[in-house]
Protein backbone atom coordinates (compact mmCIF):
# COMPACT_ATOMS: atom_id res chain seq x y z
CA UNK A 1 -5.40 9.54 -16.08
CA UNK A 2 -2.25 10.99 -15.03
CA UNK A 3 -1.64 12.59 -11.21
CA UNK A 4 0.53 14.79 -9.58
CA UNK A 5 4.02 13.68 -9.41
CA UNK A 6 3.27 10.15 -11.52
CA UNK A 7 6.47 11.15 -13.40
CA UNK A 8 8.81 11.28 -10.11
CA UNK A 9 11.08 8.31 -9.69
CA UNK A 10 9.44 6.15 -7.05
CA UNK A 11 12.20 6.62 -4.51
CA UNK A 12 12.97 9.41 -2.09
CA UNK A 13 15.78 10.44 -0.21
CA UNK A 14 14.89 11.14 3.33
CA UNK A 15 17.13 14.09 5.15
CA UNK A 16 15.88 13.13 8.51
CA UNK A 17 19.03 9.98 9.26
CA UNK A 18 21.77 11.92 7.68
CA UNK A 19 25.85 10.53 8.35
CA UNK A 20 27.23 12.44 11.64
CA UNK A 21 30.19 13.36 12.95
CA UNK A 22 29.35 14.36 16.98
CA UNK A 23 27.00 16.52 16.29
CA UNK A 24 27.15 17.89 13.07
CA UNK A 25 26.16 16.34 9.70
CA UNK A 26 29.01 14.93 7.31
CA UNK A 27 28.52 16.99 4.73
CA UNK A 28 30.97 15.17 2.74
CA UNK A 29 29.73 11.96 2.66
CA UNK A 30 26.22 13.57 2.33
CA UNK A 31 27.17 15.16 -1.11
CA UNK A 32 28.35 11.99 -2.50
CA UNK A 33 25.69 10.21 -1.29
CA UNK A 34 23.55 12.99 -2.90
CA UNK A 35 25.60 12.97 -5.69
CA UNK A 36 24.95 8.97 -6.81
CA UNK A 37 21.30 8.89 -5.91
CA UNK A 38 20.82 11.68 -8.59
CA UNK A 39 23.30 9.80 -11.19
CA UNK A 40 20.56 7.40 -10.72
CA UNK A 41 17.64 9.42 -11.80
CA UNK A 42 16.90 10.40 -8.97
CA UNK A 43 15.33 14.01 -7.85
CA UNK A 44 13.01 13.93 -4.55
CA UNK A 45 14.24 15.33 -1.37
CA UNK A 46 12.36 15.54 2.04
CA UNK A 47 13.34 17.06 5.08
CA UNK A 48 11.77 19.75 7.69
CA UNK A 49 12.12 22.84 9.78
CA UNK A 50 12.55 20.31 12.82
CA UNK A 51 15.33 17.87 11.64
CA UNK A 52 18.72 18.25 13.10
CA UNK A 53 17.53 21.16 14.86
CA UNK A 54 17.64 22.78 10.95
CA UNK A 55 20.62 21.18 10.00
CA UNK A 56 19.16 19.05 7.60
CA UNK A 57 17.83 22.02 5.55
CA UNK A 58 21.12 23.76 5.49
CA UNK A 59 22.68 20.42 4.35
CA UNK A 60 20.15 20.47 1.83
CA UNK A 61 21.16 23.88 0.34
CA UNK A 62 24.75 22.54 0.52
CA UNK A 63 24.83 19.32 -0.92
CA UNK A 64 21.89 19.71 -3.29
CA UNK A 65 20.96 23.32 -4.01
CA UNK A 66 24.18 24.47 -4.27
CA UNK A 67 25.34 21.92 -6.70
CA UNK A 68 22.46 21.45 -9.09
CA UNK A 69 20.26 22.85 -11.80
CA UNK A 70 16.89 23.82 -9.42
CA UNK A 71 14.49 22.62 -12.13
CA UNK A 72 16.52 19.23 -11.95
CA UNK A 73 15.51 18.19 -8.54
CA UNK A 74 12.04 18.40 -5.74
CA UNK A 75 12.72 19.86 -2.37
CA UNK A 76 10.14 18.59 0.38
CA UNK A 77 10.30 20.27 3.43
CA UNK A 78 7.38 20.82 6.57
CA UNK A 79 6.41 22.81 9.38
CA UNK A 80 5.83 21.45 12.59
CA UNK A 81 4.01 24.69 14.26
CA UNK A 82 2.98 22.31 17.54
CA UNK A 83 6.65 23.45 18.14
CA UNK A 84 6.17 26.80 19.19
CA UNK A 85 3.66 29.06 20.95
CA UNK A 86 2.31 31.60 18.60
CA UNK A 87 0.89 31.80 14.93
CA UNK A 88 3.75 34.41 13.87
CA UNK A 89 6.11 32.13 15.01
CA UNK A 90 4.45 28.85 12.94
CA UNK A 91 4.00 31.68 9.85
CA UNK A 92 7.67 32.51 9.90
CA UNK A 93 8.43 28.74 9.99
CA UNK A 94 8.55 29.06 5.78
CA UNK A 95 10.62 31.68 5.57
CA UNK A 96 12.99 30.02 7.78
CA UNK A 97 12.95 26.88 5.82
CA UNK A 98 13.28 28.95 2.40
CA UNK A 99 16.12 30.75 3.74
CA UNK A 100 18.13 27.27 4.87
CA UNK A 101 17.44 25.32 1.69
CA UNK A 102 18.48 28.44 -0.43
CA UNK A 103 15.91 26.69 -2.91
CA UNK A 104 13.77 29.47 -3.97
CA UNK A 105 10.49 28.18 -4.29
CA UNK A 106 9.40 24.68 -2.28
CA UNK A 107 8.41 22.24 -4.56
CA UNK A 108 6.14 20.34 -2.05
CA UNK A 109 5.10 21.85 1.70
CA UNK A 110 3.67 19.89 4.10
CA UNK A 111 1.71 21.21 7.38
CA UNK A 112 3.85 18.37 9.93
CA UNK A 113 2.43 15.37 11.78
CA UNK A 114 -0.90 16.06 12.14
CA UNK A 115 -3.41 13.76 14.44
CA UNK A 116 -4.36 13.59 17.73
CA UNK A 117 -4.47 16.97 19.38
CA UNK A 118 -1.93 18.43 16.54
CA UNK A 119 -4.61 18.73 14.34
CA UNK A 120 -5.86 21.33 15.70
CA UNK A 121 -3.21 23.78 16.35
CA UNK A 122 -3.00 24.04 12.77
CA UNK A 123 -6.00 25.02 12.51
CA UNK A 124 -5.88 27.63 15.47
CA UNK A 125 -2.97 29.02 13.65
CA UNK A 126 -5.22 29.67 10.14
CA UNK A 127 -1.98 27.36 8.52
CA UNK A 128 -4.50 25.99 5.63
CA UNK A 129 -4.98 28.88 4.02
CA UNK A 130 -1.65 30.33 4.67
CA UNK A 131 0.19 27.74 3.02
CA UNK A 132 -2.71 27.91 0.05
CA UNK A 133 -1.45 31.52 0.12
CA UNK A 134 2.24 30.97 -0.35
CA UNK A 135 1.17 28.58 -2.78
CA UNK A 136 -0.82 31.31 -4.93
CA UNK A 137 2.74 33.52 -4.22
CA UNK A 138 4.29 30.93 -6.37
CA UNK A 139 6.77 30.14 -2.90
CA UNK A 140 5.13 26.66 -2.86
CA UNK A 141 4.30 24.78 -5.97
CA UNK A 142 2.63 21.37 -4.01
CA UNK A 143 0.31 21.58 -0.74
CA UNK A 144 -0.21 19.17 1.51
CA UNK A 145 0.67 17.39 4.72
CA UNK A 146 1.88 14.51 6.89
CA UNK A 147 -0.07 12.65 9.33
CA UNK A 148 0.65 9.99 12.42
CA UNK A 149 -3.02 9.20 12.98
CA UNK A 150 -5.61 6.26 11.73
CA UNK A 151 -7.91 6.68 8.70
CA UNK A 152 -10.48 8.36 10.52
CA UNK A 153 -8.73 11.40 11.31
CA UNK A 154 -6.73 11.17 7.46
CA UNK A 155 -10.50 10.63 6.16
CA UNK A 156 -12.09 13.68 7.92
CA UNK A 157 -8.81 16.41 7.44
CA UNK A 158 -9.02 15.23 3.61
CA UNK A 159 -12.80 15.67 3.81
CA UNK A 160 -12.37 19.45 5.36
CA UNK A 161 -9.70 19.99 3.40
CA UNK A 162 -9.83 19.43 -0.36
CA UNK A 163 -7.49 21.77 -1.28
CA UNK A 164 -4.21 19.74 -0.22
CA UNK A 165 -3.06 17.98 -3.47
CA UNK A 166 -1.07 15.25 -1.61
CA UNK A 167 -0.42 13.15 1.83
CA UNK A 168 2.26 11.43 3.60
CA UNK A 169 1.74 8.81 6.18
CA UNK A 170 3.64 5.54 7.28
CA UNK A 171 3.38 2.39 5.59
CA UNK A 172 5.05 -0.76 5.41
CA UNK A 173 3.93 -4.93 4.71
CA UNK A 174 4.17 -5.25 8.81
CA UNK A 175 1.66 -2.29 9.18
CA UNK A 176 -0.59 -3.38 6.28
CA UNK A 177 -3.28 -4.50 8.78
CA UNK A 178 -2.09 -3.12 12.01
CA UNK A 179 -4.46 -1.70 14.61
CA UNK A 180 -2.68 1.42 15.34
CA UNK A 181 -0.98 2.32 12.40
CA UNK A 182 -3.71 1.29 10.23
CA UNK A 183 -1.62 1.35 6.57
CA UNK A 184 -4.09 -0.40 4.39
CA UNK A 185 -7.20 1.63 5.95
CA UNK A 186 -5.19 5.15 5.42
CA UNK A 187 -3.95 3.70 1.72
CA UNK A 188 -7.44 3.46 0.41
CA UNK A 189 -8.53 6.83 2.67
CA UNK A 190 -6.48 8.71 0.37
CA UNK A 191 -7.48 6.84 -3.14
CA UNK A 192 -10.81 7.57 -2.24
CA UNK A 193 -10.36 11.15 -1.99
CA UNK A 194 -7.78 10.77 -4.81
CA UNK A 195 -5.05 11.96 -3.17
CA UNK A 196 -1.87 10.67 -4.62
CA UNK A 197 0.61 9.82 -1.68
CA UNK A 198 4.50 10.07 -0.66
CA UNK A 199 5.16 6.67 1.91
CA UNK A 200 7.39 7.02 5.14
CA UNK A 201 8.41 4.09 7.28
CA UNK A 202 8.51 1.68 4.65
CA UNK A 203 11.22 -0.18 6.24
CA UNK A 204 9.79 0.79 9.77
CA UNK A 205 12.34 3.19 11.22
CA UNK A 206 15.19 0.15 10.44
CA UNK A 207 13.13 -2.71 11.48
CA UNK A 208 12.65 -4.35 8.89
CA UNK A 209 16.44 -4.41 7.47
CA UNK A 210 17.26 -6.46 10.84
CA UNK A 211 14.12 -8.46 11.51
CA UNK A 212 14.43 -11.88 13.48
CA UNK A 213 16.34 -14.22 12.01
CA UNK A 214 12.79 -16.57 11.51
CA UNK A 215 11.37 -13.20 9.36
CA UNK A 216 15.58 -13.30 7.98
CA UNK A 217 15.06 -16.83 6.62
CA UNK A 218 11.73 -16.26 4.52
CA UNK A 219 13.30 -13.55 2.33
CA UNK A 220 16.84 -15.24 1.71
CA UNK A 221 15.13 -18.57 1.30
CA UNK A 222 13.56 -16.88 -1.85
CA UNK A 223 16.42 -14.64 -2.72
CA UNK A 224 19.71 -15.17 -1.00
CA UNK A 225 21.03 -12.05 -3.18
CA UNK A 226 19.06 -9.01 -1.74
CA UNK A 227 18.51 -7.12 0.99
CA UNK A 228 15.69 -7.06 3.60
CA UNK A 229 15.38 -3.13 3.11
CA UNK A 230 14.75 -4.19 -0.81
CA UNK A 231 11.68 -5.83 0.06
CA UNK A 232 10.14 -3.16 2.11
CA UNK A 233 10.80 -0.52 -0.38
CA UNK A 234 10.31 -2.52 -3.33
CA UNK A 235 6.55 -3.70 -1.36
CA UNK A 236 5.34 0.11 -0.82
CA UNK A 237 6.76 1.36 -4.52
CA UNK A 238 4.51 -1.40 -5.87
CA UNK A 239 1.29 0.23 -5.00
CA UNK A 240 -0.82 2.53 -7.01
CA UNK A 241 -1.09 6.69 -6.96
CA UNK A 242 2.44 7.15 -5.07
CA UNK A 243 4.70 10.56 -5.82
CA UNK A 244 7.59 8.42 -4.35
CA UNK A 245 8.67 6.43 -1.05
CA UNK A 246 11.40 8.22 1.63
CA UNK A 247 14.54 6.43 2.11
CA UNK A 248 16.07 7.64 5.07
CA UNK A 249 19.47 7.01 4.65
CA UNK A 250 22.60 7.42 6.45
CA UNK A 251 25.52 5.60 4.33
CA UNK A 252 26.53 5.57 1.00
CA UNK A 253 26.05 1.85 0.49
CA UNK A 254 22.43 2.49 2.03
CA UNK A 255 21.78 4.52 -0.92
CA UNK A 256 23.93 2.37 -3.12
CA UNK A 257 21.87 -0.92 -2.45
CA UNK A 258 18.77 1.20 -2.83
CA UNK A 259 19.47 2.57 -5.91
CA UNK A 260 20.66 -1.10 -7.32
CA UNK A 261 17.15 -2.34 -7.56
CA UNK A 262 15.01 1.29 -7.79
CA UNK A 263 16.72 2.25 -11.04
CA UNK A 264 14.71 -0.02 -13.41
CA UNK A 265 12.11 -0.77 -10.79
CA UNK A 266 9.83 -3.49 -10.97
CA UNK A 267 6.74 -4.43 -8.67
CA UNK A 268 6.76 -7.46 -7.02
CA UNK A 269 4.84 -9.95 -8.83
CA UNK A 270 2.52 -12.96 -7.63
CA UNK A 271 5.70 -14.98 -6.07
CA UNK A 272 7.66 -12.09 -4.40
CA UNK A 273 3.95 -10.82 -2.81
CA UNK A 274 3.50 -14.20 -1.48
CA UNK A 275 6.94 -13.90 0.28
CA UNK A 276 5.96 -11.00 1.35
CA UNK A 277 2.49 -12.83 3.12
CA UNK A 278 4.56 -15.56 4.39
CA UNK A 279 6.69 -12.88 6.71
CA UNK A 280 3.71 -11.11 7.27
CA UNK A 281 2.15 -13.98 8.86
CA UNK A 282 5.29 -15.09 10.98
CA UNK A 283 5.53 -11.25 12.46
CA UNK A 284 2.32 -11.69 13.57
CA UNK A 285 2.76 -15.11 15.28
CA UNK A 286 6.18 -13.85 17.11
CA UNK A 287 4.55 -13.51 20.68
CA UNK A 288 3.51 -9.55 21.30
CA UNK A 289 0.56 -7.78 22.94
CA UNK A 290 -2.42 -8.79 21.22
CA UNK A 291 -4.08 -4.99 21.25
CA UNK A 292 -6.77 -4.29 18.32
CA UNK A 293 -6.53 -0.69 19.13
CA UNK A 294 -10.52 -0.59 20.16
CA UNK A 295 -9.62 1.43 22.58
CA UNK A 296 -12.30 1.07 24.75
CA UNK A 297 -10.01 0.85 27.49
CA UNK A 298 -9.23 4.92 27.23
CA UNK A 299 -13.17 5.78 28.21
CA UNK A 300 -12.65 4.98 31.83
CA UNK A 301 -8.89 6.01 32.47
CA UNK A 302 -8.31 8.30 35.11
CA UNK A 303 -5.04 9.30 33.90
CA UNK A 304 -5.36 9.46 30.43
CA UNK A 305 -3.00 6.86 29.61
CA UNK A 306 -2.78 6.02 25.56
CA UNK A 307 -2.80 2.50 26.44
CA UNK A 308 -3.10 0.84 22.79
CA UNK A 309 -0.09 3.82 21.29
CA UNK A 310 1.62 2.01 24.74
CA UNK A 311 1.41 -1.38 23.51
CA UNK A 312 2.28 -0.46 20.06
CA UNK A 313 5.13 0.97 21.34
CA UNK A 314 6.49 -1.93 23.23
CA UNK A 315 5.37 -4.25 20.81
CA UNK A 316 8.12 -2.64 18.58
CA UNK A 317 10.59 -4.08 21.29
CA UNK A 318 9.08 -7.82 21.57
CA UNK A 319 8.72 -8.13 18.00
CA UNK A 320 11.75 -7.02 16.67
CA UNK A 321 13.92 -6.51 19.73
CA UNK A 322 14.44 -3.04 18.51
CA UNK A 323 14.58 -0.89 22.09
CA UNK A 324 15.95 1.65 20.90
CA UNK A 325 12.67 2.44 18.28
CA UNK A 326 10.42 1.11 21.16
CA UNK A 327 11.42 3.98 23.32
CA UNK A 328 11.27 6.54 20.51
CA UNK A 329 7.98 5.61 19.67
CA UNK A 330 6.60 5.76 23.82
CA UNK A 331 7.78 8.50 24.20
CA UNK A 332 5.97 10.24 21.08
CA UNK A 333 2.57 8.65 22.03
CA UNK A 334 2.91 9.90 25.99
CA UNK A 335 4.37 13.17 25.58
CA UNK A 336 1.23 15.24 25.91
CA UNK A 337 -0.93 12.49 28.10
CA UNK A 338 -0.68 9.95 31.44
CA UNK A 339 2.67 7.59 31.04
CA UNK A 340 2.53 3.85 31.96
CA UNK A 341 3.84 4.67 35.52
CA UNK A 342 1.11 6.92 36.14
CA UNK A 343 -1.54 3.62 36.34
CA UNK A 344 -3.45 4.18 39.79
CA UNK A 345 -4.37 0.04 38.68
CA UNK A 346 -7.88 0.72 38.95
CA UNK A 347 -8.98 -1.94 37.03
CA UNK A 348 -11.42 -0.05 34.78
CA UNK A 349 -9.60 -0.76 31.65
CA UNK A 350 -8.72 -4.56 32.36
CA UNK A 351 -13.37 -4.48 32.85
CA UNK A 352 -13.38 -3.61 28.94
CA UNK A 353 -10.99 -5.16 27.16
CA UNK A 354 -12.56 -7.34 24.65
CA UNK A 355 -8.81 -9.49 24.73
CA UNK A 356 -8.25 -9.57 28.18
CA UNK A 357 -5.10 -8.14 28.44
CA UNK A 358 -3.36 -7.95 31.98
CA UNK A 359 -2.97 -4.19 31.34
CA UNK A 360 -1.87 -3.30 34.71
CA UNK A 361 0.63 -5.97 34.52
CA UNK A 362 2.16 -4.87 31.46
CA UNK A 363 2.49 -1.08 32.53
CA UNK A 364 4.32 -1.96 35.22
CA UNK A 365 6.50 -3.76 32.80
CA UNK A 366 6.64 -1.03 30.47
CA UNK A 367 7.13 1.66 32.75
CA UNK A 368 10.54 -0.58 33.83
CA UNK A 369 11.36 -0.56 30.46
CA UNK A 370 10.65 2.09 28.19
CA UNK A 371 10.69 4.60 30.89
């Protein structure tokens, strides 16, 4: 039984990491990296009102509307509405986005990061059944949405909310079984609803092209002749019921390494999948936070701190000494709650914690460093 977007080479071209110069996209460099990845066979796009401040889409309309045949390539692009204050404002977002891209029609919309609190402003703004209308206008041929959120929240918008055809969350082999991103758990959220599924992350934001040289040695013990990013990719594009998995790529040798082993893709068999385990397995043993994400430690806190989206944060910084990500990441999961410096150290989350963690220990630590 076919699904939507089986036919869509399994890699995407994410327009969130584009090549700079200062400020401003290279939008040189961006049409020849363009221009290869669709020598290759190549034809999905993503981007969104928000990146670049709307540069990306107006790169898009330059180096890939522009310059193509519009039946010869999918334009992806999404509305964050959490970004502004009213529902004419998250409305016009489309329009906006339709007018950058120069595309037309949107081949696949997606309502932007829902989860959490976001959720819901999407829903105070009536955006489900506008975007089913612009979809009935023929201005959007594919519905659906991204999400930063575990598989509860995935499993109950998909369960209000039939009518989007796909989904887009974050997965990767490190995330597979992780607590807070919860990759496996989402993965099989959206088969069971049969939702077909475009990955993000799969290389982690970076990570996992320049993982610790004891993670380095597992992969070019098995294969001296690839890259790390090649596993990552090659580990989400194996699974079952994906439309494709974003690349987001900022060189032209980024795209030309990707496309060297995405042309004629093949899954990883038995031997490659039990590489894959043994890194798995040494991630988890590098020393890190040991947080399951029960969260029972939120119940009690006085100043709404997101202690476990904390950890997960930081853990991003001990694991793969990636700072830069770590503080990204902390500063997404505290920008609308308490931050680690605003611990009173009451002591009613250390009571709870099934691990005994020294959480007032490490906020201090946190706050020092991701702050």
């Amino acid at each position: 039984m076919s699904y939507l977007g089986e036919s869509i080479p399994k890699l995407g071209f994410g327009f969130m990491r584009l090549p700079m110069i200062g400020k401003d996209i290279d939008i040189e460099q961006t049409k020849e990296m363009v221009s290869l990845f669709m020598s290759k066979g190549f034809s999905y796009f993503d981007s969104s009102w928000a990146y670049n401040g709307g540069k990306s889409e107006e790169a898009m309309k330059t180096a890939i509307v522009d310059r193509y045949p519009r039946e010869s390539f999918q334009i992806a692009t999404k509305c964050p509405v959490w970004f502004v204050q009213t529902e004419e404002e998250a409305k016009d977002m489309f329009w906006t986005s339709l007018k950058r891209t120069g595309a037309g029609y949107i081949d696949f919309y997606l309502l932007h990061n829902l989860g959490d609190s976001r959720t819901k402003i999407f829903d105070d703004f009536g955006m489900w059944d506008y975007v089913r209308e612009l979809k009935e206008k023929g201005l959007v041929r594919h519905i659906g949405f991204s999400i930063h959120d575990r598989a509860d929240a995935l499993d109950k918008i998909l369960t209000e909310h039939p009518e989007m055809e796909f989904v887009q969350f974050q997965l990767n082999y490190a995330d597979w079984e992780s607590p807070t991103i919860q990759a496996r758990k989402c993965y099989e959220v959206a088969l069971k609803h049969h939702k077909p599924i475009v990955v993000m992350e799969p290389v982690k934001g970076g990570s996992l092209a320049n993982t610790p040289d004891s993670i380095r040695k597992i992969f070019e013990d098995a294969n001296p002749n690839v890259s790390l990013a090649s596993w990552a990719i090659r580990y989400a594009a194996s699974l079952d019921n994906l439309i494709t998995v974003l690349s987001g790529m900022s060189t032209i040798d980024q795209v030309r390494d990707n496309v060297s082993y995405m042309e004629k893709f093949k899954p990883l068999n038995q031997d490659e999948l039990a590489v894959i385990e043994r890194a798995r397995k040494a991630i988890s043993e590098i020393p890190s936070i040991p947080c399951t994400a029960c969260e029972y430690c939120l119940e009690g806190c006085p100043q709404n701190i997101p202690i476990s989206n904390i950890f997960a944060a930081y853990n991003r910084k001990l694991i793969y000494q990636d700072l830069v990500s770590a503080k990204s990441n902390y500063g997404f999961a505290t920008r609308t709650s308490g931050k680690a410096s605003d611990c009173v150290a009451c002591g009613d989350c250390e009571q709870v914690c099934p691990q005994h963690i020294e959480i007032i220990e490490n906020m201090k630590t946190i706050a020092q460093e991701l702050e």
